[in-house]
PDB file of N, CA and C in Angstrom:
ATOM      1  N   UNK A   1     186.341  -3.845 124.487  1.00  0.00           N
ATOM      2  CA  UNK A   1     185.096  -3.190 124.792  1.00  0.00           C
ATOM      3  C   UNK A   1     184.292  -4.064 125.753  1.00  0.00           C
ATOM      4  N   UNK A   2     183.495  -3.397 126.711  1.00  0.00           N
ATOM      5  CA  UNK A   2     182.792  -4.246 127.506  1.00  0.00           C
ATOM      6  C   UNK A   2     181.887  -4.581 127.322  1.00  0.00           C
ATOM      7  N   UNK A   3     181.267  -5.659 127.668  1.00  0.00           N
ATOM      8  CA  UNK A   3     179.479  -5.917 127.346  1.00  0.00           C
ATOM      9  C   UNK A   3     178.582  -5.011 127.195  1.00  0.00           C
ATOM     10  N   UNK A   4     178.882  -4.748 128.484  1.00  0.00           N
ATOM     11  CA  UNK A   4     177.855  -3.313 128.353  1.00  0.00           C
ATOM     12  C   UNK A   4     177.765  -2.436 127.164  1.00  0.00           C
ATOM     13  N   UNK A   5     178.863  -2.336 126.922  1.00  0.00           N
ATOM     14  CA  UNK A   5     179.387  -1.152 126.306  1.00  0.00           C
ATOM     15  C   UNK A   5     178.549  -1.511 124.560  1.00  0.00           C
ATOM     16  N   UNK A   6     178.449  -2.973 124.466  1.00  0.00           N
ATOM     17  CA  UNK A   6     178.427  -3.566 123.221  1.00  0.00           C
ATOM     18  C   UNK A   6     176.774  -3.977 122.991  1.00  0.00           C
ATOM     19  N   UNK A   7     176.205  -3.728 124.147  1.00  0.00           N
ATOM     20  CA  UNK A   7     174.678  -4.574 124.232  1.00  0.00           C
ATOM     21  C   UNK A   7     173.497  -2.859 124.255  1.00  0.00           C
ATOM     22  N   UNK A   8     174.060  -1.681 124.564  1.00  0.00           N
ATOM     23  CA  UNK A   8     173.897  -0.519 124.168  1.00  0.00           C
ATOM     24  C   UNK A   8     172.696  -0.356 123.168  1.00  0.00           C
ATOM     25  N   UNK A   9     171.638   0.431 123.155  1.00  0.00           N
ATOM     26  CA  UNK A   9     170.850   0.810 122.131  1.00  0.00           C
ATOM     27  C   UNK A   9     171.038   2.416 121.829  1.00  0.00           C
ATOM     28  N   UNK A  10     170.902   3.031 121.058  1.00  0.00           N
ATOM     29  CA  UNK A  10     170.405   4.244 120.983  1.00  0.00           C
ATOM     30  C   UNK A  10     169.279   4.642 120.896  1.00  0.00           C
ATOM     31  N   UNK A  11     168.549   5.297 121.591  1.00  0.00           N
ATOM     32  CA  UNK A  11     167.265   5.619 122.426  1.00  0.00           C
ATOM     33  C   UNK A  11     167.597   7.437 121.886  1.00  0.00           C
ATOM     34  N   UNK A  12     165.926   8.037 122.023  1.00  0.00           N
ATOM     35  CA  UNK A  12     165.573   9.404 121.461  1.00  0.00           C
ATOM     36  C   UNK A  12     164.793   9.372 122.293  1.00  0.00           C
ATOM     37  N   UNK A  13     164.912  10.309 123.068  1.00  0.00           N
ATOM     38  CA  UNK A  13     164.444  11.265 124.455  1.00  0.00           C
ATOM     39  C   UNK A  13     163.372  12.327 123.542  1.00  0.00           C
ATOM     40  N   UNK A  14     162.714  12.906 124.017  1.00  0.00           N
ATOM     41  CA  UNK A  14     161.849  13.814 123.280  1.00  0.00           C
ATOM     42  C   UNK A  14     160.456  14.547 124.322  1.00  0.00           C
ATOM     43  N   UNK A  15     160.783  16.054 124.869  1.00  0.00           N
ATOM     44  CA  UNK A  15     159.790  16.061 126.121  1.00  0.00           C
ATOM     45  C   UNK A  15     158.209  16.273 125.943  1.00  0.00           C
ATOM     46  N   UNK A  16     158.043  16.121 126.798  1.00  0.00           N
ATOM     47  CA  UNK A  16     156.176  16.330 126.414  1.00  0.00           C
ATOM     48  C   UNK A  16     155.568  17.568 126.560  1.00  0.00           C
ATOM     49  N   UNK A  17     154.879  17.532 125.382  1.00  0.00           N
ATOM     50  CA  UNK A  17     154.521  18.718 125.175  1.00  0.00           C
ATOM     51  C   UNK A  17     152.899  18.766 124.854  1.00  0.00           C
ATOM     52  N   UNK A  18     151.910  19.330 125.697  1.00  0.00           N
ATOM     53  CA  UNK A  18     150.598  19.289 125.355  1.00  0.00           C
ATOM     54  C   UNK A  18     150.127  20.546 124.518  1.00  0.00           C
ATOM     55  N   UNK A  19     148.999  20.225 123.994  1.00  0.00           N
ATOM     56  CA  UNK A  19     148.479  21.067 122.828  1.00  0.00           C
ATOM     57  C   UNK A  19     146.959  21.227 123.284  1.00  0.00           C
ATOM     58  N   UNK A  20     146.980  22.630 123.304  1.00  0.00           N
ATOM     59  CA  UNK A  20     145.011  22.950 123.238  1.00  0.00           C
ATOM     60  C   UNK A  20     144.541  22.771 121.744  1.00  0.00           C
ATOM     61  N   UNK A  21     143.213  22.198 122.296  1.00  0.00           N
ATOM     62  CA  UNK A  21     142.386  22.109 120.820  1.00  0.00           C
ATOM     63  C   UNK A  21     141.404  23.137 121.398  1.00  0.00           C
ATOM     64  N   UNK A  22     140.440  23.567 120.010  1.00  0.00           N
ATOM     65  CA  UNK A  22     140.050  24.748 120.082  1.00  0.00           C
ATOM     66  C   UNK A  22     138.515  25.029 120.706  1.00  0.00           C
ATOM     67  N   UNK A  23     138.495  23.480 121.608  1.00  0.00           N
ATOM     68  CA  UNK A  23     137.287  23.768 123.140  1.00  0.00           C
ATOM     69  C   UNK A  23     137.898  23.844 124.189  1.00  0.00           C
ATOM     70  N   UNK A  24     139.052  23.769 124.480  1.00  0.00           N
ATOM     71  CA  UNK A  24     139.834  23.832 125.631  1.00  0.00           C
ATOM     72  C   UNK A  24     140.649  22.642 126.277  1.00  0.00           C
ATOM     73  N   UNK A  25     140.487  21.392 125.317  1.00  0.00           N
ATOM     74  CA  UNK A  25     140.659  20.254 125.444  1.00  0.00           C
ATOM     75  C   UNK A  25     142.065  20.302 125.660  1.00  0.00           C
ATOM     76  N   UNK A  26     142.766  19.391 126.178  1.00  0.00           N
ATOM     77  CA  UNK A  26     143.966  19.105 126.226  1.00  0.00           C
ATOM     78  C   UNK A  26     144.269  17.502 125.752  1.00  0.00           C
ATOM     79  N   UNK A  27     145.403  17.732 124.848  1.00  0.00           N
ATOM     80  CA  UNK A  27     145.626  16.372 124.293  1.00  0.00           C
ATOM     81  C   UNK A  27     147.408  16.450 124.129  1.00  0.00           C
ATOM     82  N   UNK A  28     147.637  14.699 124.708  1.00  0.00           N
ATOM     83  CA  UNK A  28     149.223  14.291 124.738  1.00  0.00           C
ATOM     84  C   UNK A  28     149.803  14.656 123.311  1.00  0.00           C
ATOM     85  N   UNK A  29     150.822  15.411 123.550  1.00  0.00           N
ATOM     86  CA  UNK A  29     151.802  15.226 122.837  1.00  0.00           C
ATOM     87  C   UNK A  29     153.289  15.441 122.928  1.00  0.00           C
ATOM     88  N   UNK A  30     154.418  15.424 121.881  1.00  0.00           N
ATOM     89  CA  UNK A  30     155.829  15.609 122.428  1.00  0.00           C
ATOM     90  C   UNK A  30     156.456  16.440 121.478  1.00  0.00           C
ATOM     91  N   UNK A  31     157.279  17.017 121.788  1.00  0.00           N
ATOM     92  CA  UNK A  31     157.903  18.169 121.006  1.00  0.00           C
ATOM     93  C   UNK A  31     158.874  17.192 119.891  1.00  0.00           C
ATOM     94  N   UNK A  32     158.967  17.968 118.696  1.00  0.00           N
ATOM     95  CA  UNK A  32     160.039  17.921 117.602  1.00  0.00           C
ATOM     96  C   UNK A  32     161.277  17.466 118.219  1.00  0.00           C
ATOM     97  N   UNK A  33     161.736  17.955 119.306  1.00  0.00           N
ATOM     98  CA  UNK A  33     163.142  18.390 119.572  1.00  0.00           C
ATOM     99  C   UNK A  33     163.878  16.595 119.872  1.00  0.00           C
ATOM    100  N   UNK A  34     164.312  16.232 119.439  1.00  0.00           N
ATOM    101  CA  UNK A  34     164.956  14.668 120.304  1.00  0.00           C
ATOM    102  C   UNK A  34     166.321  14.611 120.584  1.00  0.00           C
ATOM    103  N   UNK A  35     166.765  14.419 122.028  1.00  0.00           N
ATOM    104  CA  UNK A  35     167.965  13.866 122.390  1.00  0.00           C
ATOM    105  C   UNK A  35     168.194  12.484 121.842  1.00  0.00           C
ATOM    106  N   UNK A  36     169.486  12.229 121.342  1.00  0.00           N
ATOM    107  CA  UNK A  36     169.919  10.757 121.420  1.00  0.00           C
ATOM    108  C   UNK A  36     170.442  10.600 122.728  1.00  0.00           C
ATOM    109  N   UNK A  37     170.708   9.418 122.948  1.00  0.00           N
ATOM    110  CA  UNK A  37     171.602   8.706 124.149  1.00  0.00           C
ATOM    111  C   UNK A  37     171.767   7.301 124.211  1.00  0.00           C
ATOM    112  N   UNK A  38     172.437   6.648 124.677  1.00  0.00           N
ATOM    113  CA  UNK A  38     173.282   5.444 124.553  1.00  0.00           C
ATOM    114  C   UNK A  38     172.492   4.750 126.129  1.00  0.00           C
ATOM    115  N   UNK A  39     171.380   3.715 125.820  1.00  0.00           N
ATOM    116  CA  UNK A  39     170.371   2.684 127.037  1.00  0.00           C
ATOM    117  C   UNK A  39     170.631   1.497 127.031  1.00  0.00           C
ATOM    118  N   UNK A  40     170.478   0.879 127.990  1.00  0.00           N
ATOM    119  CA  UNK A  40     170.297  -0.321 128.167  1.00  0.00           C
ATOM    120  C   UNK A  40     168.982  -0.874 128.305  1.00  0.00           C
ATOM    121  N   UNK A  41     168.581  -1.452 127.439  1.00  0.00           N
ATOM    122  CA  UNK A  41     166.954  -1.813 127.549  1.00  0.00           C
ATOM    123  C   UNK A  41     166.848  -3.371 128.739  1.00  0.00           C
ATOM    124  N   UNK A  42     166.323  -3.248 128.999  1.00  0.00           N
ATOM    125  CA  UNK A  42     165.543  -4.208 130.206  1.00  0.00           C
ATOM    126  C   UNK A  42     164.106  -4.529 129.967  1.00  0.00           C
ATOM    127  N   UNK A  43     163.552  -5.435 128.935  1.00  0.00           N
ATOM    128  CA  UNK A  43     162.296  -6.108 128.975  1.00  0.00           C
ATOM    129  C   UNK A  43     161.746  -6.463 130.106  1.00  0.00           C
ATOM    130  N   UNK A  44     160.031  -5.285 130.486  1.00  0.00           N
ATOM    131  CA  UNK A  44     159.541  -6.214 131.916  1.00  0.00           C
ATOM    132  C   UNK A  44     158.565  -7.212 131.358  1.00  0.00           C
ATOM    133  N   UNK A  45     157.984  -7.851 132.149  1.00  0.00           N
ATOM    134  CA  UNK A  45     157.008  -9.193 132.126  1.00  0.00           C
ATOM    135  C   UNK A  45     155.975  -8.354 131.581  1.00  0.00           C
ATOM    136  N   UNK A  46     155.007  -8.753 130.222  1.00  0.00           N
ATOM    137  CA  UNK A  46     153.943  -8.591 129.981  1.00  0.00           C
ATOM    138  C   UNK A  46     152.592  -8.957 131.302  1.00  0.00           C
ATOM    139  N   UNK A  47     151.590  -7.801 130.982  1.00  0.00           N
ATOM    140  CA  UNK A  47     150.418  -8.363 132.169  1.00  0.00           C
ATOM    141  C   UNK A  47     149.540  -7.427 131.750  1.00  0.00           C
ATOM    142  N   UNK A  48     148.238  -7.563 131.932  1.00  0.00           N
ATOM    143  CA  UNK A  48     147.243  -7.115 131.469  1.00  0.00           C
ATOM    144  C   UNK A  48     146.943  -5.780 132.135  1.00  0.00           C
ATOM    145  N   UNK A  49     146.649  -5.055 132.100  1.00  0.00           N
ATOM    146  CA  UNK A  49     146.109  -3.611 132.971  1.00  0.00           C
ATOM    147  C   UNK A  49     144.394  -3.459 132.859  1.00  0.00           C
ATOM    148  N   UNK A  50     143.436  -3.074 133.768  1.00  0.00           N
ATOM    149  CA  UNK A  50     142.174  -2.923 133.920  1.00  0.00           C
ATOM    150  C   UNK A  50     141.825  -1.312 133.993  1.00  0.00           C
ATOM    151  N   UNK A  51     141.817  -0.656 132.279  1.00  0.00           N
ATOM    152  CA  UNK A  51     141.610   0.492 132.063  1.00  0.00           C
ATOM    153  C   UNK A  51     139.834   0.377 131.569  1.00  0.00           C
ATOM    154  N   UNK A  52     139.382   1.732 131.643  1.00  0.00           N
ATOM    155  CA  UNK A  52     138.359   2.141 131.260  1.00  0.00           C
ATOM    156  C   UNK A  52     137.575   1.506 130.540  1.00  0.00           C
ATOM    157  N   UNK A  53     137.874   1.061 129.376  1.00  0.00           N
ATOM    158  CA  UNK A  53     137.589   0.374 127.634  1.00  0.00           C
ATOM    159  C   UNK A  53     137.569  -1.347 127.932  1.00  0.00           C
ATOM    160  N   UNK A  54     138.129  -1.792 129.486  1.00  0.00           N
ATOM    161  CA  UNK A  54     138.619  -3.107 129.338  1.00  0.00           C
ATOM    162  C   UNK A  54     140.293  -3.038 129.521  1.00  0.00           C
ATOM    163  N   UNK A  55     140.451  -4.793 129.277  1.00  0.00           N
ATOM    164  CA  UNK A  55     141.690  -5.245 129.770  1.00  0.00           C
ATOM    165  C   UNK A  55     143.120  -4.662 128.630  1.00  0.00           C
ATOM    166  N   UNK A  56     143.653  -4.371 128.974  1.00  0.00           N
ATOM    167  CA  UNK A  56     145.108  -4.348 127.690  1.00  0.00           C
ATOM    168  C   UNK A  56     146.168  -4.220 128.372  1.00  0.00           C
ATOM    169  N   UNK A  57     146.932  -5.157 127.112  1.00  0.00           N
ATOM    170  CA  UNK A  57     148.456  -5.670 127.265  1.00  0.00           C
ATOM    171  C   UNK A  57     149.305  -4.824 126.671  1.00  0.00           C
ATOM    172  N   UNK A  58     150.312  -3.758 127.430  1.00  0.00           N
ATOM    173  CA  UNK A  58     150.817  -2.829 126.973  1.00  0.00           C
ATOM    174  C   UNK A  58     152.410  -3.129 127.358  1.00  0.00           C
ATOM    175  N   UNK A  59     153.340  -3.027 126.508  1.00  0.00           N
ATOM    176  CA  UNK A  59     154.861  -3.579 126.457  1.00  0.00           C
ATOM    177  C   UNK A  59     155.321  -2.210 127.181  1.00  0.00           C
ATOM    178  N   UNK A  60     155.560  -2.770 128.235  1.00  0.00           N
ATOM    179  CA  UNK A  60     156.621  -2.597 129.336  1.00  0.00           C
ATOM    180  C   UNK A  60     158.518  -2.208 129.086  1.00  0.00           C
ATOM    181  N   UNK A  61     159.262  -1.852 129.530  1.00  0.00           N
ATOM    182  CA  UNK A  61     160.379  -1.640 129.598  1.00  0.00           C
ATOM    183  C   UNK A  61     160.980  -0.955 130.004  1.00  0.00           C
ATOM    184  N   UNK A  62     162.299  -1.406 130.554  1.00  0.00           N
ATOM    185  CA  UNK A  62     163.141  -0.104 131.622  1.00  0.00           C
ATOM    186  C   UNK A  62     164.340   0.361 131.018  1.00  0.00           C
ATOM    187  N   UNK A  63     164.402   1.494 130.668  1.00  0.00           N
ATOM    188  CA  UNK A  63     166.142   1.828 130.423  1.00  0.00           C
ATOM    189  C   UNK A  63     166.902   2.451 131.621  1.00  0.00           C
ATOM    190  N   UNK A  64     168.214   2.297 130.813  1.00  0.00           N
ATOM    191  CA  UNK A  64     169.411   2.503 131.951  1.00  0.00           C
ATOM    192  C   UNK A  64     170.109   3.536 131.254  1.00  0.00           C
ATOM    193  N   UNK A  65     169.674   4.815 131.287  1.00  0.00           N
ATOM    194  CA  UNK A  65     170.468   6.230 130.632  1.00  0.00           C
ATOM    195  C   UNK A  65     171.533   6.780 131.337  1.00  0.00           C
ATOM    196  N   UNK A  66     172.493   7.338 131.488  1.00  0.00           N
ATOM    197  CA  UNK A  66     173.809   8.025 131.977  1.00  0.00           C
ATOM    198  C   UNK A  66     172.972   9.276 132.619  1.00  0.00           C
ATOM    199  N   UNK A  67     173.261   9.524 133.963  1.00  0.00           N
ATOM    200  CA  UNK A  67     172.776   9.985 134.815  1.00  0.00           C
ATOM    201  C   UNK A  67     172.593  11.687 134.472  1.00  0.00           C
ATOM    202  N   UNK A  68     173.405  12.375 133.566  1.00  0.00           N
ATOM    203  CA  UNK A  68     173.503  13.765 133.215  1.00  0.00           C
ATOM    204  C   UNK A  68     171.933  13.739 132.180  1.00  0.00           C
ATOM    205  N   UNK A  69     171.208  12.679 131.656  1.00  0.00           N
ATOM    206  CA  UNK A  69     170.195  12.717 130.184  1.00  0.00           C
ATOM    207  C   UNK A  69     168.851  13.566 131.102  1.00  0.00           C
ATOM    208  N   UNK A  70     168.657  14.604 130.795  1.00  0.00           N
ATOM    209  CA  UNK A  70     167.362  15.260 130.696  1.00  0.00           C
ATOM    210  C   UNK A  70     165.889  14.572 130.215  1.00  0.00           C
ATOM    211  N   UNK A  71     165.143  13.867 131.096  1.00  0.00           N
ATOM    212  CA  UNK A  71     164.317  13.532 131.185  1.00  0.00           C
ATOM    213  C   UNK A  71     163.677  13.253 132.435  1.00  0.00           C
ATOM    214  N   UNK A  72     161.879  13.717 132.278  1.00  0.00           N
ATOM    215  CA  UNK A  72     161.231  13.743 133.521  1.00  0.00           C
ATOM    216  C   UNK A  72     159.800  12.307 132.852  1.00  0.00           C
ATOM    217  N   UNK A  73     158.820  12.595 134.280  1.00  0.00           N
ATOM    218  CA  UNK A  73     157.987  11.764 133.842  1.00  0.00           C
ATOM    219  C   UNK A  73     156.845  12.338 132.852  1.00  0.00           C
ATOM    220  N   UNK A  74     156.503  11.758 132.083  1.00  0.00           N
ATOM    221  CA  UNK A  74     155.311  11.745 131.098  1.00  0.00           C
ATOM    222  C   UNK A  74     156.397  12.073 129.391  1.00  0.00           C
ATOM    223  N   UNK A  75     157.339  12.362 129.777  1.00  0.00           N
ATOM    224  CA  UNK A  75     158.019  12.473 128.585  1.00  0.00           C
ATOM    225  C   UNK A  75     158.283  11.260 127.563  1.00  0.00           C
ATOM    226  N   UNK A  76     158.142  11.201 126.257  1.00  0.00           N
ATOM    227  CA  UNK A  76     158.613  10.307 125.143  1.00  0.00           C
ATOM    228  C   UNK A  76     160.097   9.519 125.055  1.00  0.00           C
ATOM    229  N   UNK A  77     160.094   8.500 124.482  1.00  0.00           N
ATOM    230  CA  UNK A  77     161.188   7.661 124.245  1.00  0.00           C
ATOM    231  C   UNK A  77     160.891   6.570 122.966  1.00  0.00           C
ATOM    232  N   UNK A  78     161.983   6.972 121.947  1.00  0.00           N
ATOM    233  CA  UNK A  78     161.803   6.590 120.843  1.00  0.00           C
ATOM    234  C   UNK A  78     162.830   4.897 120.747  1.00  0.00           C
ATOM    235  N   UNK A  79     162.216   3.723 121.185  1.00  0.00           N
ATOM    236  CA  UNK A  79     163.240   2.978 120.619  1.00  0.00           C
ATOM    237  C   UNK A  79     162.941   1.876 119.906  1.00  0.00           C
ATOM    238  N   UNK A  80     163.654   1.158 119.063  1.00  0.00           N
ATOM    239  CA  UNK A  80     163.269   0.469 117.961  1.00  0.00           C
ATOM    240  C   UNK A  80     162.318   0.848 117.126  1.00  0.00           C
ATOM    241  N   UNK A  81     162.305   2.222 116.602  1.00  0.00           N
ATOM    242  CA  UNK A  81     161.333   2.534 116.155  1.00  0.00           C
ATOM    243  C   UNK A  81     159.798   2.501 116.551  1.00  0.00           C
ATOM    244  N   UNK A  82     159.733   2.609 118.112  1.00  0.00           N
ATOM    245  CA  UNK A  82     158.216   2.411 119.190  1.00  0.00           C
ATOM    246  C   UNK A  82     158.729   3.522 119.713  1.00  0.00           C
ATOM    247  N   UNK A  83     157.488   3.803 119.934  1.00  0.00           N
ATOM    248  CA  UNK A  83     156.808   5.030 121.096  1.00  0.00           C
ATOM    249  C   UNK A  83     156.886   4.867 122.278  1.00  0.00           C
ATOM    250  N   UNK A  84     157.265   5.105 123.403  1.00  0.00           N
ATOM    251  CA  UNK A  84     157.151   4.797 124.871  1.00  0.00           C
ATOM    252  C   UNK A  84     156.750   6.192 125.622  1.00  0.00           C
ATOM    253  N   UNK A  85     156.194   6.070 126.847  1.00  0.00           N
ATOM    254  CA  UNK A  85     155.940   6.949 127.743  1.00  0.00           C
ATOM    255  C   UNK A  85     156.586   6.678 128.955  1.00  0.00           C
ATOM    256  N   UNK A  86     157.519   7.537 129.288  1.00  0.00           N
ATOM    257  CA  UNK A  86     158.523   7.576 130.629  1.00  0.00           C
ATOM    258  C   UNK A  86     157.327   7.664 131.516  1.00  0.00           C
ATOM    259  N   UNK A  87     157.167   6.419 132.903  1.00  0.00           N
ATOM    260  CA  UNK A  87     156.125   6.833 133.635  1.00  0.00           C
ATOM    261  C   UNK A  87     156.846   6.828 134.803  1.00  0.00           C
ATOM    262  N   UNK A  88     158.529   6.067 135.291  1.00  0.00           N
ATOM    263  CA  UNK A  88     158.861   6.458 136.607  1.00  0.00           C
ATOM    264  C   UNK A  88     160.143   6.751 136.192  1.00  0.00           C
ATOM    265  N   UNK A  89     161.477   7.784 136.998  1.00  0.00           N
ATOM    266  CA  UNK A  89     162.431   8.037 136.821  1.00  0.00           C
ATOM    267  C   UNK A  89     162.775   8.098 138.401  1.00  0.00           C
ATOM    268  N   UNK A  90     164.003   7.112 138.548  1.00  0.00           N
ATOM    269  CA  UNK A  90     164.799   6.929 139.655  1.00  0.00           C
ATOM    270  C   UNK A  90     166.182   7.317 139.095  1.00  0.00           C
ATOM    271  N   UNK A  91     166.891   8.036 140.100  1.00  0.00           N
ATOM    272  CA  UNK A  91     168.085   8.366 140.215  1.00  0.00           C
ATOM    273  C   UNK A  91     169.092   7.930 140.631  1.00  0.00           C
ATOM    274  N   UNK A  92     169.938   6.856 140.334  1.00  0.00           N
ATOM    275  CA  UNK A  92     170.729   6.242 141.186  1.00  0.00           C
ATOM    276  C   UNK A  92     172.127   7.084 140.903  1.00  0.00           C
ATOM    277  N   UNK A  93     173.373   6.166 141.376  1.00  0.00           N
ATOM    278  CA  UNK A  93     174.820   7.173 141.758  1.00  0.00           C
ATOM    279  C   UNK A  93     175.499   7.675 139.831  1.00  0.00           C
ATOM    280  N   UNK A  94     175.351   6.321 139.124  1.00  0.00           N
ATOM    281  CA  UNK A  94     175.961   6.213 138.079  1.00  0.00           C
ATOM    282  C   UNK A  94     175.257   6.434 136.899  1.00  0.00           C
ATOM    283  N   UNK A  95     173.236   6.362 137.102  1.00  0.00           N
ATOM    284  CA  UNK A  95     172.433   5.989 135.971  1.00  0.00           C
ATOM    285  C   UNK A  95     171.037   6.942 136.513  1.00  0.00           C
ATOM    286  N   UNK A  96     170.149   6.809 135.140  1.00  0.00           N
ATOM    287  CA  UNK A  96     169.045   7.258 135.812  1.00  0.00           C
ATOM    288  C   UNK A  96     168.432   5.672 135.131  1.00  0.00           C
ATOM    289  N   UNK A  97     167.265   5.108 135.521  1.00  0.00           N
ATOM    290  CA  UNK A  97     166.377   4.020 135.568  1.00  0.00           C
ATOM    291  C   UNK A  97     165.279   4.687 135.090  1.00  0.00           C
ATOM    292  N   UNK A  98     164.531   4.225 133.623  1.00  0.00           N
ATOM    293  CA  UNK A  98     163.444   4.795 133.353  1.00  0.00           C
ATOM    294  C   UNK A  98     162.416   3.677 133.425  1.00  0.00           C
ATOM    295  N   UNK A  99     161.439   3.856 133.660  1.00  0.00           N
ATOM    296  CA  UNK A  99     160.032   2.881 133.415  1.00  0.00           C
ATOM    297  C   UNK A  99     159.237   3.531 132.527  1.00  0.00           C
ATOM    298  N   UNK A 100     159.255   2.782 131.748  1.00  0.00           N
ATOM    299  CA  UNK A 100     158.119   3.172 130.247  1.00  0.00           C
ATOM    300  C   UNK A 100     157.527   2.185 129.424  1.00  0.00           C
ATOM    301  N   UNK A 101     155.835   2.367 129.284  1.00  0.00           N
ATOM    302  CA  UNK A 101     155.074   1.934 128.811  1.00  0.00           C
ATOM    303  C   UNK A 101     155.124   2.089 127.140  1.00  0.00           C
ATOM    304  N   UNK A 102     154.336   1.271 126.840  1.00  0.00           N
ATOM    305  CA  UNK A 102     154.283   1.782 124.741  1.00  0.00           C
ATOM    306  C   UNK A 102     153.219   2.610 124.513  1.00  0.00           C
ATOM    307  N   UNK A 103     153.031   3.070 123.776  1.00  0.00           N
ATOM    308  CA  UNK A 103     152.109   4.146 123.564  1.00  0.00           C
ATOM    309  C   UNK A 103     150.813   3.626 122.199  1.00  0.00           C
ATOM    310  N   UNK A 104     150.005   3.392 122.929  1.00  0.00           N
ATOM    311  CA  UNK A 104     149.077   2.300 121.796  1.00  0.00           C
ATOM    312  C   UNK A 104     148.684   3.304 120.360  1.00  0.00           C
TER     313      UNK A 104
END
């Protein structure tokens, strides 16, 4: 078996799905439904972000999914038992490359 093959996580895909509340509000959420699939996680460098509320340190990470996995941006990703938000999806020949934040 190859490294790769052996260093593998299983990751839960899950798309986003928003919900009206009953002023017209719109609020994040993701559907029931979850794909599994077989990632390669890639830890990025922690760094602070300058949101609204102040500074926060939000865990970063890239997976490496098999290029056929159904997923777009703003959609969910379940791994190690954390929440993530798919925020970029590149397409390369063999993989798709996800960038996703944690979901505080």
């Amino acid at each position: 078996m190859r490294l790769a093959e052996r260093t593998r996580l299983r990751v839960e895909l899950t798309p986003r799905n928003c919900a009206a509340g009953a002023l017209g509000g719109r609020a994040e959420g993701f559907s029931g439904e979850r794909t599994a699939v077989w990632a390669s996680v890639l830890p990025e460098s922690g760094r602070l972000e300058a949101l609204q509320r102040g500074a926060a340190g939000r865990d970063r990470l890239r997976l490496l999914v098999p290029a056929d996995a159904r997923v777009a941006c703003g959609d969910g990703a379940f791994v190690r038992d954390r929440m993530y938000r798919v925020t970029s999806v590149q397409r390369w020949t063999a993989h798709l490359e996800l960038e996703c934040e944690e979901i505080s």
